[in-house]
PDB file of N, CA and C in Angstrom:
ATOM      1  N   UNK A   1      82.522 130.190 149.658  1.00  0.00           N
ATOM      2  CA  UNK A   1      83.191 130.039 148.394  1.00  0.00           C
ATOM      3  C   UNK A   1      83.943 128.708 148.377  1.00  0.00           C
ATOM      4  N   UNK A   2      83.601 128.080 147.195  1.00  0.00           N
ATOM      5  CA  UNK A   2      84.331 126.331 146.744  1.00  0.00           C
ATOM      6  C   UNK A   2      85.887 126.789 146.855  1.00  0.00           C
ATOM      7  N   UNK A   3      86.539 126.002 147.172  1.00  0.00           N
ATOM      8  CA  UNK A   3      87.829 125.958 146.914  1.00  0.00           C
ATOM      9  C   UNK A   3      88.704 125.547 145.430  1.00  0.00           C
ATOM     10  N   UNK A   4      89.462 126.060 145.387  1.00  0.00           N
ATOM     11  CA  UNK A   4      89.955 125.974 143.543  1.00  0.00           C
ATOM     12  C   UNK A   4      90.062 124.523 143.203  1.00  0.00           C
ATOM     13  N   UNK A   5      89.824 123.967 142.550  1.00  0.00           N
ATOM     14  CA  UNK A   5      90.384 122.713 142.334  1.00  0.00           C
ATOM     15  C   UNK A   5      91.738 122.634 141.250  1.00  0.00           C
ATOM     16  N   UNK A   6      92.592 122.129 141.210  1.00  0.00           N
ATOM     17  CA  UNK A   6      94.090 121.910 140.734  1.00  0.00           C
ATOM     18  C   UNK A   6      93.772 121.730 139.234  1.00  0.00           C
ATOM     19  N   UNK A   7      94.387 121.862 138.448  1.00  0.00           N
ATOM     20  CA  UNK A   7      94.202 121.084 136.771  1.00  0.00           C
ATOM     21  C   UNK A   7      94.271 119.730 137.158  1.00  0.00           C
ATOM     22  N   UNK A   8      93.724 118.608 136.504  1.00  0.00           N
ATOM     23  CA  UNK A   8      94.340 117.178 136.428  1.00  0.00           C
ATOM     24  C   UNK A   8      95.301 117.163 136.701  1.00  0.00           C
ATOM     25  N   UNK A   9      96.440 117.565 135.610  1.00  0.00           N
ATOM     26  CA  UNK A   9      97.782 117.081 135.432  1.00  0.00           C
ATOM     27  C   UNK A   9      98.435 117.523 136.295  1.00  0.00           C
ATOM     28  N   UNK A  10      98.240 118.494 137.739  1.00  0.00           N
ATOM     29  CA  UNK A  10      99.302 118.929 138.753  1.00  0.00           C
ATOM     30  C   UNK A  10      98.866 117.670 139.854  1.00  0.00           C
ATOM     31  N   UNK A  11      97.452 116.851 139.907  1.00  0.00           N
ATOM     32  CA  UNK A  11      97.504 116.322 140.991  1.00  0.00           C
ATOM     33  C   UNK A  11      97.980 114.444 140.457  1.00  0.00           C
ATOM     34  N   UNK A  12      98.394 114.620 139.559  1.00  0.00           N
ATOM     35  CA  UNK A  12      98.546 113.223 139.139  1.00  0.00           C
ATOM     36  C   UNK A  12     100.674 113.258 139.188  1.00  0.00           C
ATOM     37  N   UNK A  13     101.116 111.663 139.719  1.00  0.00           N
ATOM     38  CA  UNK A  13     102.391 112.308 140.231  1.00  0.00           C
ATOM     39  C   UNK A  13     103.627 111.631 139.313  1.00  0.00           C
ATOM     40  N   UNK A  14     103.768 110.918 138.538  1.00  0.00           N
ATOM     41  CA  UNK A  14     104.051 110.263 137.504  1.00  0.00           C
ATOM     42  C   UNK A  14     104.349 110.806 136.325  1.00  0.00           C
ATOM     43  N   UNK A  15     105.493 111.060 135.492  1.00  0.00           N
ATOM     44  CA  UNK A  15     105.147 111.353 134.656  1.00  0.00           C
ATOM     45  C   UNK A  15     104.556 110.587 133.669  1.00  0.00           C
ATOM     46  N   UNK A  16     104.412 109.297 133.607  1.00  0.00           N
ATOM     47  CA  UNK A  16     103.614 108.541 132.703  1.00  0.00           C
ATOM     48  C   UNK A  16     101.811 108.957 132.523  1.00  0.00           C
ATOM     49  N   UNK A  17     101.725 109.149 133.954  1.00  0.00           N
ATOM     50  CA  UNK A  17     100.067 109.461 134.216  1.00  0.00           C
ATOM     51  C   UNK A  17     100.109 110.995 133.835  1.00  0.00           C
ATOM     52  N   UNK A  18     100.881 111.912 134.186  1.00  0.00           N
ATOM     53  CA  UNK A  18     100.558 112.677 133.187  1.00  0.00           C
ATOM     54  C   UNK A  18     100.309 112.881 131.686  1.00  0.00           C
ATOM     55  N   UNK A  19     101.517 112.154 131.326  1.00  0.00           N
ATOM     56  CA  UNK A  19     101.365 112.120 129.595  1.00  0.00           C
ATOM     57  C   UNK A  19      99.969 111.165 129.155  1.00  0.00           C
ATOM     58  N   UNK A  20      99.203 110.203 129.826  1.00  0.00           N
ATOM     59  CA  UNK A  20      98.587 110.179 129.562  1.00  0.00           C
ATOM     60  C   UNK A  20      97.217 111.224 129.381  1.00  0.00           C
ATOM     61  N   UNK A  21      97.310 112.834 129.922  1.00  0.00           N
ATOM     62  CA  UNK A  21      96.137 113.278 130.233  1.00  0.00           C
ATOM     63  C   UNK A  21      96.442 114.475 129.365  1.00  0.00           C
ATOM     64  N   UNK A  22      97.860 114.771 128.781  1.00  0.00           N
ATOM     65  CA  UNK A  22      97.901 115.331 127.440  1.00  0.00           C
ATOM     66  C   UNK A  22      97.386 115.550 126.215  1.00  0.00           C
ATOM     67  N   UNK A  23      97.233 116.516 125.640  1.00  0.00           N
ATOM     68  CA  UNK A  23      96.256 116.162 124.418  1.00  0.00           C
ATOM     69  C   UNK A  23      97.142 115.495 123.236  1.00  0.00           C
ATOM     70  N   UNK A  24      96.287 114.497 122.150  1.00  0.00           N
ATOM     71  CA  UNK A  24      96.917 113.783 121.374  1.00  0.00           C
ATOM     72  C   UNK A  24      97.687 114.584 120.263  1.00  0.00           C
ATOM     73  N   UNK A  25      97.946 113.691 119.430  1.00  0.00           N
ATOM     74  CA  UNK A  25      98.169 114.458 118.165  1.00  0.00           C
ATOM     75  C   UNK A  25      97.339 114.326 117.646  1.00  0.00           C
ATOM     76  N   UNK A  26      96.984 115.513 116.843  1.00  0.00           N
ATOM     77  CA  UNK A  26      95.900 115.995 115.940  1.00  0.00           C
ATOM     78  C   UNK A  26      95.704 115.052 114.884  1.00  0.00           C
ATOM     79  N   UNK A  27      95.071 114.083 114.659  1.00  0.00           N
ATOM     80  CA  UNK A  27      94.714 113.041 113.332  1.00  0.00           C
ATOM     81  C   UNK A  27      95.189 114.541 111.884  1.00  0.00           C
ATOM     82  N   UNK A  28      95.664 113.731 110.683  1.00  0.00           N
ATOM     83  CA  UNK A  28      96.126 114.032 110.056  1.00  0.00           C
ATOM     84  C   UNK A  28      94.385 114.750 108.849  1.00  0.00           C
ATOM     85  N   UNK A  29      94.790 115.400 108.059  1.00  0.00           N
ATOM     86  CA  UNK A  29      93.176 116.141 107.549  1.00  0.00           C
ATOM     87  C   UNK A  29      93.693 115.219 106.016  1.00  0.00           C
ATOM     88  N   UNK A  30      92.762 115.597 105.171  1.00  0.00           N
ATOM     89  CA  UNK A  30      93.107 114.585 104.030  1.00  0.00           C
ATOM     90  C   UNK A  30      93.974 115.567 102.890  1.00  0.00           C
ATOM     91  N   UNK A  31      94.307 116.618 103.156  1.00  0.00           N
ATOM     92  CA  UNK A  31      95.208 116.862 102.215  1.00  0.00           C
ATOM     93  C   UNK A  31      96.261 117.339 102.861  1.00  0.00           C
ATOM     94  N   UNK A  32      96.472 116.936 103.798  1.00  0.00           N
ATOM     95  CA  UNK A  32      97.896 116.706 104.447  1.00  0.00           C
ATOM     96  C   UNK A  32      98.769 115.236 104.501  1.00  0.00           C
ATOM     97  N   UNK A  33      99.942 115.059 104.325  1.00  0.00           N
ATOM     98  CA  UNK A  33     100.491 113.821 103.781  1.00  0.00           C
ATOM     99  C   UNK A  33     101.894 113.570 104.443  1.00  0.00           C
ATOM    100  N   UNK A  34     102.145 112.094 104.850  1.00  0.00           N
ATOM    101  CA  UNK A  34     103.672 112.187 105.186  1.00  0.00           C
ATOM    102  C   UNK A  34     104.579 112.244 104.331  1.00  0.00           C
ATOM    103  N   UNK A  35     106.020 112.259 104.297  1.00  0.00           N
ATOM    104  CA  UNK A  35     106.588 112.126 103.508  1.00  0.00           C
ATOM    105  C   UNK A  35     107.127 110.630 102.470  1.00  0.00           C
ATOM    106  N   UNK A  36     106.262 109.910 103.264  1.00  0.00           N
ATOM    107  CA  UNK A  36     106.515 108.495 102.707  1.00  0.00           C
ATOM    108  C   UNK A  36     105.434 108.701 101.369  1.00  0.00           C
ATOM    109  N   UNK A  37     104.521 109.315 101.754  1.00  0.00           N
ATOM    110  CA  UNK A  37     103.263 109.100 100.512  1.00  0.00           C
ATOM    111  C   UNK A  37     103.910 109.647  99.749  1.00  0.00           C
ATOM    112  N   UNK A  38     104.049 111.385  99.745  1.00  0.00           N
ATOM    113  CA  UNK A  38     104.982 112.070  98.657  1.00  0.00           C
ATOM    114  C   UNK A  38     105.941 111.141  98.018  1.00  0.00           C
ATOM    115  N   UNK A  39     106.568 110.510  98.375  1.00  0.00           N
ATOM    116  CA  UNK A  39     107.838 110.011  98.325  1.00  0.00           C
ATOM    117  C   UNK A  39     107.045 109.024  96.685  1.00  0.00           C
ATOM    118  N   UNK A  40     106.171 108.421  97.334  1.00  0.00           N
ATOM    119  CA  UNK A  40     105.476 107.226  96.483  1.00  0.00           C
ATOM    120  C   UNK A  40     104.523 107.715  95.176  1.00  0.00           C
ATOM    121  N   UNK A  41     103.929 108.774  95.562  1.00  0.00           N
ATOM    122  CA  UNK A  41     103.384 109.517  94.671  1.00  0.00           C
ATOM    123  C   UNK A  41     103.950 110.041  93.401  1.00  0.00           C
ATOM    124  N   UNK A  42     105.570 110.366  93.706  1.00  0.00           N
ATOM    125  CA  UNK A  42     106.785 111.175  93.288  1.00  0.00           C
ATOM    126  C   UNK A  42     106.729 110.022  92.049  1.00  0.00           C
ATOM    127  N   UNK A  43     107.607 108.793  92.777  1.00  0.00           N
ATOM    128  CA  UNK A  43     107.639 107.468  91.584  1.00  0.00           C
ATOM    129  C   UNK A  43     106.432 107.412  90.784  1.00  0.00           C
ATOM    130  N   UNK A  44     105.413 107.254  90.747  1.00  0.00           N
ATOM    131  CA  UNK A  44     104.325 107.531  89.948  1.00  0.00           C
ATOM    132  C   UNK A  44     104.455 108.504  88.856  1.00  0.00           C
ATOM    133  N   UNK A  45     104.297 109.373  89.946  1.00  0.00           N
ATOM    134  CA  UNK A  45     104.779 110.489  88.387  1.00  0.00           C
ATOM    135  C   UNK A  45     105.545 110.573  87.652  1.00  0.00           C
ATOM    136  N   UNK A  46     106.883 110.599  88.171  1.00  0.00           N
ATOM    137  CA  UNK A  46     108.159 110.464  87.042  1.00  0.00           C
ATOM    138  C   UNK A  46     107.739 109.285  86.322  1.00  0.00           C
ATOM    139  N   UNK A  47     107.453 108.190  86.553  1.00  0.00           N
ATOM    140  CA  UNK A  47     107.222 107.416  85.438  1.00  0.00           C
ATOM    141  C   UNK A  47     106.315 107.780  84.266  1.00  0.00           C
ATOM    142  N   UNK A  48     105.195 108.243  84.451  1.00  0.00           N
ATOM    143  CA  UNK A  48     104.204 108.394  84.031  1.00  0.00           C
ATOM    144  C   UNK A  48     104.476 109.911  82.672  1.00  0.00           C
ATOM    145  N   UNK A  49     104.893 110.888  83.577  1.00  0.00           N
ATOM    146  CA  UNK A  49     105.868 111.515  82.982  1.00  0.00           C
ATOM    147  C   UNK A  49     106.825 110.984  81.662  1.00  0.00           C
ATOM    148  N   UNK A  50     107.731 110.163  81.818  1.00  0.00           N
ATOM    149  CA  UNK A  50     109.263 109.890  81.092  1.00  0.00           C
ATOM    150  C   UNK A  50     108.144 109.445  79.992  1.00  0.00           C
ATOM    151  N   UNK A  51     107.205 108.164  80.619  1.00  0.00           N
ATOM    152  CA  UNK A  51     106.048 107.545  79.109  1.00  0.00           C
ATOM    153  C   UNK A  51     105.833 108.561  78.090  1.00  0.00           C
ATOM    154  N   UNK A  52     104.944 109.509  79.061  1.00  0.00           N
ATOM    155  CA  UNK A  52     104.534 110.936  77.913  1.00  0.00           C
ATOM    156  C   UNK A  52     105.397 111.198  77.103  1.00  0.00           C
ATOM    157  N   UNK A  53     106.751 111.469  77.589  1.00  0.00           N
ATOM    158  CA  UNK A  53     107.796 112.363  76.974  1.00  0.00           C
ATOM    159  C   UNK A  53     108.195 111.078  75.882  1.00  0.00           C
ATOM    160  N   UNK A  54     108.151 110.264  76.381  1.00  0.00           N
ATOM    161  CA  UNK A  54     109.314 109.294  74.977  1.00  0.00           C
ATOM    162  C   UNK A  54     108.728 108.736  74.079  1.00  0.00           C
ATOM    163  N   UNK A  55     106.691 108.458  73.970  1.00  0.00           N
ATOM    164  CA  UNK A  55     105.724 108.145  73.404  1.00  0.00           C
ATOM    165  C   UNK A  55     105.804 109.124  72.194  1.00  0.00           C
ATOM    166  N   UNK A  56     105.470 110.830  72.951  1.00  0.00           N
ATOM    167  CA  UNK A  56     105.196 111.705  72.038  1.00  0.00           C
ATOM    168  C   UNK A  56     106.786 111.957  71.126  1.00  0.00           C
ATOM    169  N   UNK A  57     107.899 111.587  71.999  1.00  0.00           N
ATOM    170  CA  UNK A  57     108.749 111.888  70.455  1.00  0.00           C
ATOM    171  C   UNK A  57     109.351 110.461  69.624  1.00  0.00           C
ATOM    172  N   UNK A  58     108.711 109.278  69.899  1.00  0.00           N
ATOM    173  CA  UNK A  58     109.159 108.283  69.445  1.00  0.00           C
ATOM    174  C   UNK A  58     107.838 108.253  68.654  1.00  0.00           C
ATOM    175  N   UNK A  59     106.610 108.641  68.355  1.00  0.00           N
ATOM    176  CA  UNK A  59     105.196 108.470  67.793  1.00  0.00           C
ATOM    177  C   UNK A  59     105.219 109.725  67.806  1.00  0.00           C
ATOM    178  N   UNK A  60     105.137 110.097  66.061  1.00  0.00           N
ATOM    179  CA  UNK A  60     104.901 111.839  65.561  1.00  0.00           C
ATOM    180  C   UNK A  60     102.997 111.385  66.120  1.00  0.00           C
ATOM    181  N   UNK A  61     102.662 112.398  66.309  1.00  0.00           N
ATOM    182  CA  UNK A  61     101.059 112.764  66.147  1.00  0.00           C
ATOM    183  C   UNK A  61     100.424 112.081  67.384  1.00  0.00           C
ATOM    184  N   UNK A  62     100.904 111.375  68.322  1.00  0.00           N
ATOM    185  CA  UNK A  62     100.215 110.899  69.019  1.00  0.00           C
ATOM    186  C   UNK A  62     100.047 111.916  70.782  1.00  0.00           C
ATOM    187  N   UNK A  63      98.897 111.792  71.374  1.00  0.00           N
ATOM    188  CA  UNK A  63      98.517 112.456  72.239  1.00  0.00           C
ATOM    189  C   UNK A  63      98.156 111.360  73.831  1.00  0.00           C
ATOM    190  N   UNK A  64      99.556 111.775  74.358  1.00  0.00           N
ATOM    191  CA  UNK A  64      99.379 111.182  75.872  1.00  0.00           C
ATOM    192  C   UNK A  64      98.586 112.318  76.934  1.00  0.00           C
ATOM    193  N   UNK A  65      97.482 111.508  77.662  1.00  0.00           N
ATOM    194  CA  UNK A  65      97.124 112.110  78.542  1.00  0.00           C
ATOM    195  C   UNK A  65      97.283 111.106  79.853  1.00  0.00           C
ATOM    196  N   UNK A  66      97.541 112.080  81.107  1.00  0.00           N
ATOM    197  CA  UNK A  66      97.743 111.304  82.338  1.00  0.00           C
ATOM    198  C   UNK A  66      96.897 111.393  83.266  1.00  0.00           C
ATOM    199  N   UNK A  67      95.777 110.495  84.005  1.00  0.00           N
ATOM    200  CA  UNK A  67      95.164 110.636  85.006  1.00  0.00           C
ATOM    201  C   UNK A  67      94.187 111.691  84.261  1.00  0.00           C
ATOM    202  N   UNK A  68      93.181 111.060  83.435  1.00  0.00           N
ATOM    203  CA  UNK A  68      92.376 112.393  82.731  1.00  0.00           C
ATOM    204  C   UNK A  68      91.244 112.441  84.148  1.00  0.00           C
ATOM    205  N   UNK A  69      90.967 111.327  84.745  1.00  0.00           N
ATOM    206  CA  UNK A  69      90.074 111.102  85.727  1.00  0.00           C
ATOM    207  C   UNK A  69      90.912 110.579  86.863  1.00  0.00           C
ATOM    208  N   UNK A  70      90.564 110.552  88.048  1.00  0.00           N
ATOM    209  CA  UNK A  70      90.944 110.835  89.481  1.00  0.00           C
ATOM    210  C   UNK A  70      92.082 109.467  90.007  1.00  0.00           C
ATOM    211  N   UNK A  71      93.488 109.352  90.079  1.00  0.00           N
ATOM    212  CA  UNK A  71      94.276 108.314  90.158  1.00  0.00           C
ATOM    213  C   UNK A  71      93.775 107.548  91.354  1.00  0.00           C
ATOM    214  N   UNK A  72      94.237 106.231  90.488  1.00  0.00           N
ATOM    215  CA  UNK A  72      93.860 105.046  91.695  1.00  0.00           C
ATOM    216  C   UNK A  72      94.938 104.940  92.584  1.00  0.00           C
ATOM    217  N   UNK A  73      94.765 104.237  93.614  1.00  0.00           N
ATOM    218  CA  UNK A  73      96.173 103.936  94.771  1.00  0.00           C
ATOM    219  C   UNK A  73      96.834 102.724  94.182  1.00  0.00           C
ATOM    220  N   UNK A  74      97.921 102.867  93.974  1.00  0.00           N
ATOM    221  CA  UNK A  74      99.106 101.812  94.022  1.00  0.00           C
ATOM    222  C   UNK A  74      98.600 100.858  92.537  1.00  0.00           C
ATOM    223  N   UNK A  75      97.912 102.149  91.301  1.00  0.00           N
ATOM    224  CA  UNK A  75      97.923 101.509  90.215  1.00  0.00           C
ATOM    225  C   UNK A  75      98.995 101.821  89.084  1.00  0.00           C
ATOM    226  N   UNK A  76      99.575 101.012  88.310  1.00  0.00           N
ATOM    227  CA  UNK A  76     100.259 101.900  87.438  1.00  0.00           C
ATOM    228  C   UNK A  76      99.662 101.664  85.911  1.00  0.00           C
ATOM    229  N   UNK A  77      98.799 102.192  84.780  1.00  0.00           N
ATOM    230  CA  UNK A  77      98.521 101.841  83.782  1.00  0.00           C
ATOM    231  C   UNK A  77      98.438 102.382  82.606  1.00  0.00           C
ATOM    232  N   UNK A  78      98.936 101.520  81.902  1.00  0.00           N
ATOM    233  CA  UNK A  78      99.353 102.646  80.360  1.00  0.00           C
ATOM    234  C   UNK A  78      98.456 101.483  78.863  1.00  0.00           C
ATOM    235  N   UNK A  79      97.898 102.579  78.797  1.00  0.00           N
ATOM    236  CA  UNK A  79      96.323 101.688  77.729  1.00  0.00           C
ATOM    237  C   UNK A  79      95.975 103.004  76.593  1.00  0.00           C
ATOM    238  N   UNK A  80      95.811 102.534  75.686  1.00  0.00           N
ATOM    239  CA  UNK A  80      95.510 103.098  74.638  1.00  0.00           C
ATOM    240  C   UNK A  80      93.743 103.599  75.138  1.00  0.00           C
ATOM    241  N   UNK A  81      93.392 104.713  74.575  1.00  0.00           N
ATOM    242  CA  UNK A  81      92.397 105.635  75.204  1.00  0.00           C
ATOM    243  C   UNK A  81      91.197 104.461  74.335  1.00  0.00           C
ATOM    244  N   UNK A  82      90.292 103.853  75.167  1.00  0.00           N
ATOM    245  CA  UNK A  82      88.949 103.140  74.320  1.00  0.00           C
ATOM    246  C   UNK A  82      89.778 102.113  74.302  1.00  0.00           C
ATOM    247  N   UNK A  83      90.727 101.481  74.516  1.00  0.00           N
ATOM    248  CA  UNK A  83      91.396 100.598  73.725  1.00  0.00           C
ATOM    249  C   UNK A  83      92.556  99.659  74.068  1.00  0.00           C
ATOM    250  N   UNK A  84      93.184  98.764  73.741  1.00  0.00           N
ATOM    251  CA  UNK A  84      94.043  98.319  74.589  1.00  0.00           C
ATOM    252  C   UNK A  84      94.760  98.133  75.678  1.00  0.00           C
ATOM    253  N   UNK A  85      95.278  97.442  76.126  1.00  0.00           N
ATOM    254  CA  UNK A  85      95.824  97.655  77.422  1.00  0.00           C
ATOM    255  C   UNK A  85      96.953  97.287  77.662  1.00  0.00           C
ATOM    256  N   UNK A  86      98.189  98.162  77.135  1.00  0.00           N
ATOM    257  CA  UNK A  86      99.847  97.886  77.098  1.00  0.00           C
ATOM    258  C   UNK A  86     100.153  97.483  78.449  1.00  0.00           C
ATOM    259  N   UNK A  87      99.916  98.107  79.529  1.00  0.00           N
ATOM    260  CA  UNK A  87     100.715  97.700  80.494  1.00  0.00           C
ATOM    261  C   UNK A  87      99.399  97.881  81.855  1.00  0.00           C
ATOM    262  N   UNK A  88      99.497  96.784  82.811  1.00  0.00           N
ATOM    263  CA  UNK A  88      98.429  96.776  84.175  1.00  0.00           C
ATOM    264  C   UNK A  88      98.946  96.237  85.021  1.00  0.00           C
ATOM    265  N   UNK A  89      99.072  97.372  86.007  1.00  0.00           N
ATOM    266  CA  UNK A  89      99.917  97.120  87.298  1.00  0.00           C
ATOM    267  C   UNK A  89      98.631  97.709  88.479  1.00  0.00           C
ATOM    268  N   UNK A  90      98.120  96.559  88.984  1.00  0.00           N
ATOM    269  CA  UNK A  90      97.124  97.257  89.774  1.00  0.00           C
ATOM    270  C   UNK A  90      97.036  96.724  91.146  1.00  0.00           C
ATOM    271  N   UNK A  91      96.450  97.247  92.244  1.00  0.00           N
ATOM    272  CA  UNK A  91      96.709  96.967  93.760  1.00  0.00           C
ATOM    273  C   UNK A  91      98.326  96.653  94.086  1.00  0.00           C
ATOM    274  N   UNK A  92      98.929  97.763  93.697  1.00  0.00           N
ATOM    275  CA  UNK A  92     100.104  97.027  94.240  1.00  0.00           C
ATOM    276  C   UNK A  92     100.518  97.154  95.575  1.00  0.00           C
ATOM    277  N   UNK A  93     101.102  96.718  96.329  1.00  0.00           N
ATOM    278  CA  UNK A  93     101.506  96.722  97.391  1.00  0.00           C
ATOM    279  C   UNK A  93     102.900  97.782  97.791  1.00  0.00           C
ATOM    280  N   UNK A  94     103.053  98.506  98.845  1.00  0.00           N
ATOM    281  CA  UNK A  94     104.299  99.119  98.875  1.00  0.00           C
ATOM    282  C   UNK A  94     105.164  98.064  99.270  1.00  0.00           C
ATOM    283  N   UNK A  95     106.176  98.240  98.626  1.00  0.00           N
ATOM    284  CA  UNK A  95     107.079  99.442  97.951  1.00  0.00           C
ATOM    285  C   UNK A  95     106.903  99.491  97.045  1.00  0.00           C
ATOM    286  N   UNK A  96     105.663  98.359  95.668  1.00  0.00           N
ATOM    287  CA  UNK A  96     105.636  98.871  94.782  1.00  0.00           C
ATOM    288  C   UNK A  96     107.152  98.524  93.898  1.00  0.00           C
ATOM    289  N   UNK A  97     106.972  97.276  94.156  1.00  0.00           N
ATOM    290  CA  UNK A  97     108.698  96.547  93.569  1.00  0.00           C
ATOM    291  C   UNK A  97     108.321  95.950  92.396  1.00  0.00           C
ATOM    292  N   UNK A  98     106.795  95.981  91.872  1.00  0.00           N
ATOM    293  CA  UNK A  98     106.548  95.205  90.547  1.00  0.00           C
ATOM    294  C   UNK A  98     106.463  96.478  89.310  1.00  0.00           C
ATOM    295  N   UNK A  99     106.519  97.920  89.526  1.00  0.00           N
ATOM    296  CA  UNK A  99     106.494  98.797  89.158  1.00  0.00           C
ATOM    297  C   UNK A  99     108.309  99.604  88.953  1.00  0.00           C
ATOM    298  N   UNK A 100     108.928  99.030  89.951  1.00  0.00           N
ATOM    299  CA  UNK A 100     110.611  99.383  89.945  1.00  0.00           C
ATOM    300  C   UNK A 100     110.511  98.521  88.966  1.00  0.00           C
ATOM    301  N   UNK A 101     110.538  97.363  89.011  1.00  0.00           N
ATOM    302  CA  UNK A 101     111.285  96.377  88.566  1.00  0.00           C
ATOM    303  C   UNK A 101     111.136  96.642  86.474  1.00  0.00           C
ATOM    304  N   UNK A 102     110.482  96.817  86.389  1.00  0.00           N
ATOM    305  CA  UNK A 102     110.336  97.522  84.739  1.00  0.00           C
ATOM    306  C   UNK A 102     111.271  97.887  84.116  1.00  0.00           C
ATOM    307  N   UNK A 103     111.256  97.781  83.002  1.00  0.00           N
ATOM    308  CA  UNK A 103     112.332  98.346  82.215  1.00  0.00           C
ATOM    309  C   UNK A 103     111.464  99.638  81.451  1.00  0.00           C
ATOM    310  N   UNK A 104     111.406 100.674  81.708  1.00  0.00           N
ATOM    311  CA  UNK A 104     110.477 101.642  80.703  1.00  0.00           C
ATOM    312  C   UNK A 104     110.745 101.676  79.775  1.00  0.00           C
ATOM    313  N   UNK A 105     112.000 101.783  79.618  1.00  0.00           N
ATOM    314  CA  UNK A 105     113.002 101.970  77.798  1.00  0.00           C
ATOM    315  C   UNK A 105     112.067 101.077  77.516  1.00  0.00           C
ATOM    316  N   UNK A 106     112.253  99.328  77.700  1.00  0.00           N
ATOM    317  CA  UNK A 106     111.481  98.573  76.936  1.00  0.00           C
ATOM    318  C   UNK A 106     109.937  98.667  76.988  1.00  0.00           C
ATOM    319  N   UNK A 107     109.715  99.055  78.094  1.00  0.00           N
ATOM    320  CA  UNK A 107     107.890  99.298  77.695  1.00  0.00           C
ATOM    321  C   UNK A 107     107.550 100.060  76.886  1.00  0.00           C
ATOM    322  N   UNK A 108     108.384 101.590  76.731  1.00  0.00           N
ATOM    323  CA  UNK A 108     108.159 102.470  75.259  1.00  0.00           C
ATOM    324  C   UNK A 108     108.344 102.132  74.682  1.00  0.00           C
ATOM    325  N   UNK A 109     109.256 101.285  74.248  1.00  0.00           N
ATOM    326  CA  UNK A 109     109.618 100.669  72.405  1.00  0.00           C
ATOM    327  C   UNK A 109     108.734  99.749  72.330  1.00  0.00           C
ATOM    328  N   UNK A 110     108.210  98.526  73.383  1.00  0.00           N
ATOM    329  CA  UNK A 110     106.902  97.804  72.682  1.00  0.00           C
ATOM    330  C   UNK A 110     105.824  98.362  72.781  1.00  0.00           C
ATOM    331  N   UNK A 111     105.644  99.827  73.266  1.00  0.00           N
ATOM    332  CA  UNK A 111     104.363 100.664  72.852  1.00  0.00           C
ATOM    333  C   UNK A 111     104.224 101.265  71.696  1.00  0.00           C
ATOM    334  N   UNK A 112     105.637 101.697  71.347  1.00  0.00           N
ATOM    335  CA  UNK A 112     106.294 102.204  69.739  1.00  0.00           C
ATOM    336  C   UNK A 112     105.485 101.651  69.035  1.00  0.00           C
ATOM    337  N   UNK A 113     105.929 100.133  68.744  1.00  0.00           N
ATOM    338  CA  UNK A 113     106.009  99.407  67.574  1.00  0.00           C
ATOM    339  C   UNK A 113     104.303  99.500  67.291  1.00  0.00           C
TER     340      UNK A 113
END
């Protein structure tokens, strides 16, 4: 009869060389997220959001829809459906400081008019 052999990690004497023979962390799956994305995602929406809300009561009859098709990364855009294009904020970079930097009040009132 063979003799037992040890796990790796009891014959290695280091703790560095052990932690190397640890298992990793599990790669992340795609609908799992850190809190930085949430975080960024969050700003998106509330904006996108406040538009809806101050469009539809500053313009009787008009119909905001958001993301009718699948959102882009780090775009922000507000365009008349077929048609114009009020505001294009696209590839932005984080943090996404050309999207803070806005005044919405004023982007709804020159969407108003």
């Amino acid at each position: 009869m063979a003799p037992r052999t040890p796990a790796p990690w009891l014959a290695l004497g280091t703790w560095q060389e052990r932690k190397e023979h640890e298992p990793r962390e599990r790669p992340r799956k795609e609908h799992e997220h850190s809190a930085g994305e949430l975080g960024c995602r969050r700003q998106f929406k509330i904006r996108a959001v406040k538009v809806k809300e101050d469009l539809e009561s500053f313009v009787p009859g008009v119909s905001v829809v958001i993301n009718p098709e699948k959102p882009r990364r780090g775009c922000l855009e507000i365009r008349e459906e077929g048609g114009e294009v009020f505001i294009s904020l696209l590839n932005m970079p984080r943090p996404f400081t050309a999207m803070k930097k806005l005044d919405m009040d004023e982007v709804i009132k020159e969407i108003a008019k």
